[in-house]
Protein backbone atom coordinates (compact mmCIF):
# COMPACT_ATOMS: atom_id res chain seq x y z
CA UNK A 1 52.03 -147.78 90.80
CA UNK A 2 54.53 -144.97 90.45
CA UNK A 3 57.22 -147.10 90.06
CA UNK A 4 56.04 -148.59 87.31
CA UNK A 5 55.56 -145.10 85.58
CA UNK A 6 58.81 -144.45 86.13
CA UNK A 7 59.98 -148.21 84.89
CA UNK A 8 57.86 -147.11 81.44
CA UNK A 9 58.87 -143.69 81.45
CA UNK A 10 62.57 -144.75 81.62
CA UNK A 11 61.44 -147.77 78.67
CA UNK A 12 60.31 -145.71 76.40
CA UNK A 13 61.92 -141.87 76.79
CA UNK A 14 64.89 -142.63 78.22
CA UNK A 15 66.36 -145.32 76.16
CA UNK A 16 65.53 -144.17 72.47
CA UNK A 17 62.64 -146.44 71.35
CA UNK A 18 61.03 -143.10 70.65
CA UNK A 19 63.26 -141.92 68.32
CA UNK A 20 63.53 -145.55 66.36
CA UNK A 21 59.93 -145.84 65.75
CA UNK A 22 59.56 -141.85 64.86
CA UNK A 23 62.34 -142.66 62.29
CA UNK A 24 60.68 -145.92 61.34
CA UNK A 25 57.54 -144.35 60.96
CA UNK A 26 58.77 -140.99 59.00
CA UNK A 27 60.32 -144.08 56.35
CA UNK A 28 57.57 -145.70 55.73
CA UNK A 29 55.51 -142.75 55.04
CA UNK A 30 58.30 -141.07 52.81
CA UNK A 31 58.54 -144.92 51.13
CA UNK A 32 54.36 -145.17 50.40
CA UNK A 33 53.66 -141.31 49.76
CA UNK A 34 56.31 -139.47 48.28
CA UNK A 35 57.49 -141.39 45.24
CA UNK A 36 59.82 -138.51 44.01
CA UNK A 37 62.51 -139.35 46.39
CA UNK A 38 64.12 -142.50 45.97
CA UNK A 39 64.24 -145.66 48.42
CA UNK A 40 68.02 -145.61 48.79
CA UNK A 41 67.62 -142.33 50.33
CA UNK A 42 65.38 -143.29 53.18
CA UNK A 43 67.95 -144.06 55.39
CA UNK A 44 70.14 -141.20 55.29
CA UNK A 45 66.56 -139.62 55.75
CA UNK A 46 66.07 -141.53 58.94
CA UNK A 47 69.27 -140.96 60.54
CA UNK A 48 69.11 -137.33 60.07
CA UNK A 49 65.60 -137.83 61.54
CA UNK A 50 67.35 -139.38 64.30
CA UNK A 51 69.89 -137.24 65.09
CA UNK A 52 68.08 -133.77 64.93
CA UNK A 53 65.57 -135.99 67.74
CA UNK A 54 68.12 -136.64 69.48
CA UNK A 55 69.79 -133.39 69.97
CA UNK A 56 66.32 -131.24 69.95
CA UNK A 57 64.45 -133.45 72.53
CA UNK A 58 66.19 -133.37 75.23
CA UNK A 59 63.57 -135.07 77.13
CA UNK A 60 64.12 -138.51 75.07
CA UNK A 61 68.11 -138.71 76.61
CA UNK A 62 68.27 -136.38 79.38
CA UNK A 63 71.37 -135.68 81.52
CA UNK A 64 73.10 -136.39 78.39
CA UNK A 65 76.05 -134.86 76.56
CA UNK A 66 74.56 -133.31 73.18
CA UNK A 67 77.17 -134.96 71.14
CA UNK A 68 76.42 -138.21 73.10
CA UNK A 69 72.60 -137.67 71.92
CA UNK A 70 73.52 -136.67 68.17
CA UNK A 71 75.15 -140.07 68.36
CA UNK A 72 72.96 -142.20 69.82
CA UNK A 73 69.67 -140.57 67.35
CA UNK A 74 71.84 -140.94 64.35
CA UNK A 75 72.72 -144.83 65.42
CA UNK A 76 68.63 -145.48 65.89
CA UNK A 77 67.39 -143.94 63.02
CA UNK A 78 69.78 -145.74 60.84
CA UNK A 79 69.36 -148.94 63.24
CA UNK A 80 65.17 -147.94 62.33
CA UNK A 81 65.25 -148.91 58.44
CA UNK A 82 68.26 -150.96 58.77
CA UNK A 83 66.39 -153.34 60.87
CA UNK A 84 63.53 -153.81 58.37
CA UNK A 85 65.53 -153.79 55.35
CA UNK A 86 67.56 -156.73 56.44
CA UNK A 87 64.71 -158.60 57.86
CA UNK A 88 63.05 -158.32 54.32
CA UNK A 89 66.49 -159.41 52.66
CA UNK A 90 66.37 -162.72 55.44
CA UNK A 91 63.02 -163.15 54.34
CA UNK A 92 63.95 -162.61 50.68
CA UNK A 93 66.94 -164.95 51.07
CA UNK A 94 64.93 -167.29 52.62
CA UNK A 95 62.19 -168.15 50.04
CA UNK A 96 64.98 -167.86 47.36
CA UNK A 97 66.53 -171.15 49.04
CA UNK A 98 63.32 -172.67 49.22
CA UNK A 99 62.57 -171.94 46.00
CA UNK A 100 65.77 -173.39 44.78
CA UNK A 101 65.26 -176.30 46.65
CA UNK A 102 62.17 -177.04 45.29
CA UNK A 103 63.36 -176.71 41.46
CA UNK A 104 66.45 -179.18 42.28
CA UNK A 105 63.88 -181.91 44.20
CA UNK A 106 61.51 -181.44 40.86
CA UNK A 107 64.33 -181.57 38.36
């Protein structure tokens, strides 16, 4: 049993998920709440986000160098809303093609 603590404390502390889906999370709520500050700023948003984690919590990358952590929280929270926005632009390309398809079969 203790071994797997330590399997899911290494997971989930250790490795940085925290600090993608804080960053995640903290865009998503600036995106749906606070419509004064513009979408294209979310991610600089989110890396910040991710670098201040990773530098301030030294529990989430311990036994490593600050600069090493500033690096690593600034690569996640960009890597946070870079992942969704280019799943949505997949999905966006996606049904465009389909769509296009669809008009050249009917045409």
């Amino acid at each position: 049993m203790e071994a797997i603590l330590k399997f899911m404390e290494d997971l989930f502390l250790t490795n940085g998920i925290v600090i993608a889906v804080g960053c995640f999370v903290l865009g998503e709520i600036i995106k749906h709440t606070l419509n004064f500050i513009p979408n294209q700023y979310i991610p600089l948003i989110s890396g910040i986000a991710g670098l201040s984690l990773g530098v301030f919590v030294p529990s989430i990358m311990p036994e490593t160098h600050p600069v090493i952590r500033a690096i690593e929280g600034l690569a996640l929270g960009w890597a946070a809303t870079g992942g969704v926005e280019t799943v949505k632009k997949l999905k966006e390309s996606i049904c465009n093609k389909q769509k296009e398809n669809e008009q050249e079969i009917t045409k």
